[in-house]
C-alpha atoms as a PDB file:
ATOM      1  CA  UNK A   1      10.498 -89.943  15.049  1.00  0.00           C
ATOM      2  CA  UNK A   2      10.986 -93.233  16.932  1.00  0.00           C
ATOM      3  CA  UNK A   3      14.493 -94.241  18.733  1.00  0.00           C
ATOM      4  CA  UNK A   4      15.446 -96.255  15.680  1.00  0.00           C
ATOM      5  CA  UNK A   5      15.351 -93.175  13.108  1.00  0.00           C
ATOM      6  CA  UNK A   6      18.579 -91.490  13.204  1.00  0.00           C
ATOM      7  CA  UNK A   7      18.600 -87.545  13.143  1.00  0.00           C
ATOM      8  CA  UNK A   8      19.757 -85.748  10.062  1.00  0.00           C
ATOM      9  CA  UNK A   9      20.765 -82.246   9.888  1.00  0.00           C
ATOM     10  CA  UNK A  10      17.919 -81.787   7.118  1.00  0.00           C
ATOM     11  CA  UNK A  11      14.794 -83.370   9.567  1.00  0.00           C
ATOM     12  CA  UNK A  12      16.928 -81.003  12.702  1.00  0.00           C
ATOM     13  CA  UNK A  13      16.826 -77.491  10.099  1.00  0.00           C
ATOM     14  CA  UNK A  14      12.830 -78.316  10.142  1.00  0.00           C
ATOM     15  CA  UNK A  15      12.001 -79.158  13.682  1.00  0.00           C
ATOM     16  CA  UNK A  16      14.925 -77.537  15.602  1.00  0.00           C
ATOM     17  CA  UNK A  17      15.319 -73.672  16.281  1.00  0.00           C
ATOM     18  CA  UNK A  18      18.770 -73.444  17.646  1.00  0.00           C
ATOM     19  CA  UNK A  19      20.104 -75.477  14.500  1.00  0.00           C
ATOM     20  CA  UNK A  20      18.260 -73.443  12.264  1.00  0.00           C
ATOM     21  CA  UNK A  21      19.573 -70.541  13.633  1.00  0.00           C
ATOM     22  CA  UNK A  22      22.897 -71.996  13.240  1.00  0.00           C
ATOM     23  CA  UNK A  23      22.767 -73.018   9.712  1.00  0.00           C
ATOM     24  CA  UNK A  24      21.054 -69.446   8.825  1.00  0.00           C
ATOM     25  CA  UNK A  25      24.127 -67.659  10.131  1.00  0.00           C
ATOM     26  CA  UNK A  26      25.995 -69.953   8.290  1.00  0.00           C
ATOM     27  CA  UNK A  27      24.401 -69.277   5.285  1.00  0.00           C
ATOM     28  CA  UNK A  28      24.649 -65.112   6.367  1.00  0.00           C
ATOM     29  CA  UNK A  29      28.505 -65.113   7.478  1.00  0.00           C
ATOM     30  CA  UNK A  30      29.666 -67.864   5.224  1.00  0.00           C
ATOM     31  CA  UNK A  31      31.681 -69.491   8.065  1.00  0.00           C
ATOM     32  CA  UNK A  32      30.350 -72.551  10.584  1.00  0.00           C
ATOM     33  CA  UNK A  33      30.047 -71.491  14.200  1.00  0.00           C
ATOM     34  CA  UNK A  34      32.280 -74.003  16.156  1.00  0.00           C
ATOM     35  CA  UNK A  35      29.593 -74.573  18.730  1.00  0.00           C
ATOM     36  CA  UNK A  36      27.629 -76.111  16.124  1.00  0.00           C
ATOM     37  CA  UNK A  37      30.016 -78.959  16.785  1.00  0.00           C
ATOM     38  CA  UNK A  38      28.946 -79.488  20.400  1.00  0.00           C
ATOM     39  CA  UNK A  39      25.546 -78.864  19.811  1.00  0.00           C
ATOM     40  CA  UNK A  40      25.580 -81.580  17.583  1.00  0.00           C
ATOM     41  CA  UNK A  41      27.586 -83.798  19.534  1.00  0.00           C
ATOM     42  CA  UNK A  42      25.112 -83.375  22.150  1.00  0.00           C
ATOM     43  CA  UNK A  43      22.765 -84.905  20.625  1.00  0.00           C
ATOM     44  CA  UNK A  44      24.999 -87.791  19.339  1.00  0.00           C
ATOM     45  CA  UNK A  45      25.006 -86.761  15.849  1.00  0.00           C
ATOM     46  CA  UNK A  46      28.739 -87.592  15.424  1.00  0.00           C
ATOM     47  CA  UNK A  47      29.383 -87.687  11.835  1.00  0.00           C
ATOM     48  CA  UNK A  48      27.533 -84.461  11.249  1.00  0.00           C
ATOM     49  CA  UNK A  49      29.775 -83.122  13.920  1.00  0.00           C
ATOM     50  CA  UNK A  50      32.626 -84.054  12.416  1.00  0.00           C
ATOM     51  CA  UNK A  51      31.119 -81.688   9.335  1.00  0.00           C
ATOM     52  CA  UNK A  52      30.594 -78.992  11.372  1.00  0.00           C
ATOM     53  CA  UNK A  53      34.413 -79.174  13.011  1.00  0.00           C
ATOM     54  CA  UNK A  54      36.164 -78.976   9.341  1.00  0.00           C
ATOM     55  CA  UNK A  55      34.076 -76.416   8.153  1.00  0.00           C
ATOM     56  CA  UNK A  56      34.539 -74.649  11.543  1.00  0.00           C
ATOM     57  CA  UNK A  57      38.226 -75.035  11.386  1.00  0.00           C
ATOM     58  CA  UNK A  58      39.132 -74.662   7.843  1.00  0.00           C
ATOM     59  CA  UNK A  59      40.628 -71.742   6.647  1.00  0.00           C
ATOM     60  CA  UNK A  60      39.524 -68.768   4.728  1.00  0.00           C
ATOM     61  CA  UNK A  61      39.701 -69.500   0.917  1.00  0.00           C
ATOM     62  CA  UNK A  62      38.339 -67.116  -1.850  1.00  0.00           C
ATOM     63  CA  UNK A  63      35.097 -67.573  -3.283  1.00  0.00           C
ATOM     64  CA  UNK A  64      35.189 -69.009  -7.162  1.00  0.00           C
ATOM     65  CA  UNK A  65      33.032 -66.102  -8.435  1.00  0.00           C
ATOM     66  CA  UNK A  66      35.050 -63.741  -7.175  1.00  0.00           C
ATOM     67  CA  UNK A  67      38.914 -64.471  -5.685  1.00  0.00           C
ATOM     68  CA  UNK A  68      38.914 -60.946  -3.736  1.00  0.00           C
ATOM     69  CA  UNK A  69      35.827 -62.486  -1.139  1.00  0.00           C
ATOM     70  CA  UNK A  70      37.438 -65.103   1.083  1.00  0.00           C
ATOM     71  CA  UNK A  71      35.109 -66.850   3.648  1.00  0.00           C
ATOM     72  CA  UNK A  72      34.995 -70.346   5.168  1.00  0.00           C
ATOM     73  CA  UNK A  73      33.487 -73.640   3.019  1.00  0.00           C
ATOM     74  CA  UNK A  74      30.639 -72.344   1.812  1.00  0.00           C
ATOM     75  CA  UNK A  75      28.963 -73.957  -1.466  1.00  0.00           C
ATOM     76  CA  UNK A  76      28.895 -72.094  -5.064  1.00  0.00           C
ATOM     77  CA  UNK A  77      25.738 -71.195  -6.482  1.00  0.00           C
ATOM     78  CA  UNK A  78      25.284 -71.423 -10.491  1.00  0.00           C
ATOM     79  CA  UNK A  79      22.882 -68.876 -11.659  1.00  0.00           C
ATOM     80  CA  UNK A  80      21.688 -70.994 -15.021  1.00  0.00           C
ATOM     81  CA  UNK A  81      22.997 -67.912 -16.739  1.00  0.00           C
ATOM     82  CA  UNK A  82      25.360 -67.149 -19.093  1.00  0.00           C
ATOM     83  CA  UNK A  83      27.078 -63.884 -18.550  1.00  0.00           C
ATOM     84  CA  UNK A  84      28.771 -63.946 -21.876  1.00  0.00           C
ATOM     85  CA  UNK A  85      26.180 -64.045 -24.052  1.00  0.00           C
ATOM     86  CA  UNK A  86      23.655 -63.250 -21.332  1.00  0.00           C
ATOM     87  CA  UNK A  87      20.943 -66.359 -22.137  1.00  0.00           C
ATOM     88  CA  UNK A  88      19.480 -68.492 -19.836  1.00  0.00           C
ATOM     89  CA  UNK A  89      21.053 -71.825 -19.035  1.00  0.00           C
ATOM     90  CA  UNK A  90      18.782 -74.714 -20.032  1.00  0.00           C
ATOM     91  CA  UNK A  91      18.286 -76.170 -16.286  1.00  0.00           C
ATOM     92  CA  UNK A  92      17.648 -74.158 -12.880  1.00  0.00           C
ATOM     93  CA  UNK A  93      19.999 -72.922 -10.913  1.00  0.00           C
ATOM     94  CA  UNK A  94      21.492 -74.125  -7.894  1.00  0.00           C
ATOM     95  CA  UNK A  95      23.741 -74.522  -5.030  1.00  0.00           C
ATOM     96  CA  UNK A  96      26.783 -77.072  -5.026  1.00  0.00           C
ATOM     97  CA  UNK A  97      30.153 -78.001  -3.364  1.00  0.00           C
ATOM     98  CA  UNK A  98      33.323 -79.183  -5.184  1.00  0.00           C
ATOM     99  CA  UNK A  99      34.984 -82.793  -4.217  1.00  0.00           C
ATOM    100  CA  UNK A 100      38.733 -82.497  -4.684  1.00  0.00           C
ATOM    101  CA  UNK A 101      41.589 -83.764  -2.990  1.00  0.00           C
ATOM    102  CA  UNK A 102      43.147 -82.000   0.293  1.00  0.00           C
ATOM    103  CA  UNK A 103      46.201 -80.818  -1.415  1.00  0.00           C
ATOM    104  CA  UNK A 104      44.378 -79.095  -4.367  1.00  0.00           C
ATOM    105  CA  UNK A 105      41.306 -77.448  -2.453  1.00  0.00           C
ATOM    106  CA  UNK A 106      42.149 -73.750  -3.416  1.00  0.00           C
ATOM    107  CA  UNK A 107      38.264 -72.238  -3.236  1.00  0.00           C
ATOM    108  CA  UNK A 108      35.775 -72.022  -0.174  1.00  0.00           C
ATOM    109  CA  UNK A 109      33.644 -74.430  -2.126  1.00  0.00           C
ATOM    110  CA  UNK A 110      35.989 -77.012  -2.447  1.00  0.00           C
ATOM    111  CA  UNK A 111      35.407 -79.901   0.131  1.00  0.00           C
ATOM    112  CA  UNK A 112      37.887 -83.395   0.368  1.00  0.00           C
ATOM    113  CA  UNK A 113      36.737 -86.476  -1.550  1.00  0.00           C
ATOM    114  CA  UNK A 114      37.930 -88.376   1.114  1.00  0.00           C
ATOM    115  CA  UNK A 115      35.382 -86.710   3.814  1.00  0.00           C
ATOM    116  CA  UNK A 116      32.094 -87.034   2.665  1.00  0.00           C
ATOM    117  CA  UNK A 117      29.813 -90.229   1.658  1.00  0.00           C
ATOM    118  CA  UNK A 118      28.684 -88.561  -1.639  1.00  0.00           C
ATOM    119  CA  UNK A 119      25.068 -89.453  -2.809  1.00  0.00           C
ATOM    120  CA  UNK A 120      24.406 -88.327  -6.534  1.00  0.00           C
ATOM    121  CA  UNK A 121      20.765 -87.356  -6.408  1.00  0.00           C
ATOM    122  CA  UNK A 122      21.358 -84.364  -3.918  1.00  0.00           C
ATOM    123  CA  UNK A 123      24.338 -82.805  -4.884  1.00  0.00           C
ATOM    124  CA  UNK A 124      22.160 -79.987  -6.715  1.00  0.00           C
ATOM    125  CA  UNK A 125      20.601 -77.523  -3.959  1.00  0.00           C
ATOM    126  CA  UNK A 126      17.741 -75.111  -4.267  1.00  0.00           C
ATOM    127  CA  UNK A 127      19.628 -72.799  -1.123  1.00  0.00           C
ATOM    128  CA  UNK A 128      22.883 -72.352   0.312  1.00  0.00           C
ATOM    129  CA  UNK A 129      21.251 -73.923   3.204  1.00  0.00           C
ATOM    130  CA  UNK A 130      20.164 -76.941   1.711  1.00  0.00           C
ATOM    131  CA  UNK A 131      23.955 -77.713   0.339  1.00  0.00           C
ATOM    132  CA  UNK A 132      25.353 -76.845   3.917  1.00  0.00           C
ATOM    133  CA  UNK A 133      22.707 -79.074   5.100  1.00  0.00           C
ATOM    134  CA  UNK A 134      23.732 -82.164   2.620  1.00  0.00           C
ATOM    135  CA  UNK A 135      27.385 -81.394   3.026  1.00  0.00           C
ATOM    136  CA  UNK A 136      26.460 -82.718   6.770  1.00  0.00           C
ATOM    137  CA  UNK A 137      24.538 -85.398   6.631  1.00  0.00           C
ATOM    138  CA  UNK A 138      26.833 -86.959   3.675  1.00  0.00           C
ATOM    139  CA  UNK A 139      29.851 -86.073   5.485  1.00  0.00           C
ATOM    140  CA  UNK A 140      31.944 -89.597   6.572  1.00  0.00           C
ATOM    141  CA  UNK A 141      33.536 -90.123   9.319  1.00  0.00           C
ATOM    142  CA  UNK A 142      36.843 -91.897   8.462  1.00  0.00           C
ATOM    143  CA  UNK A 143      38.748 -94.878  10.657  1.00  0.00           C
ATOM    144  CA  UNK A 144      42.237 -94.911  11.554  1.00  0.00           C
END
């Protein structure tokens, strides 16, 4: 990587132990570790800090499969199943986060519209990680 390429979360989960350790416990105690924010800072990653410090900081909100589990923003995985009927869904499944607006973010998968620079084609995520990991490095820093 040369001095012009800016760092993403995604190229740090691959080459960086310490990060990877912090998304993985992430992923295992559905809440951000509010180090992660200096960490990241550190190494002048400031929008994906600014990820880190909402998800670090927001409160506990149930999960959507199941309102009893409350945890920190973490992103909902869809199975591809139907539990009704029990068939298979006609696409794989996936991870995924939920844009709404502050006042109506009732689920840990629910992140604001106005806080993230959404991209289309990688809103879809093969592992928890991999949406945490997005939900970073699309994450926008807002002015004023």
């Amino acid at each position: 990587m040369n001095a012009t390429t800016p760092l993403t979360a995604a190229g740090l989960y691959q080459t960086d132990s310490t990060f990877r350790r912090a998304i993985d416990e992430w992923v295992e105690n559905r809440r951000c570790d509010l180090r992660l924010v200096d960490y990241l800072l550190d190494l002048d990653m400031v929008p994906q800090a600014e990820a880190c410090r909402w998800a670090a900081t927001e409160p506990d909100r149930p999960t959507y499969e199941n309102r009893k589990i409350k945890c920190g923003p973490f992103p909902t995985f869809d199975p591809a199943y139907n539990e009704t009927n029990g068939t298979k869904q006609n696409y794989e499944p996936y991870w995924y986060w939920m844009f709404m607006g502050r006042d109506t973010m009732r689920t840990c998968d629910d992140v604001p519209m106005s806080g993230y620079m959404r991209s289309e084609s990688l809103d879809k995520c093969a592992t928890a990680a991999d949406a945490i990991l997005w939900l970073i490095d699309n994450w926008h820093v807002r002015e004023g």
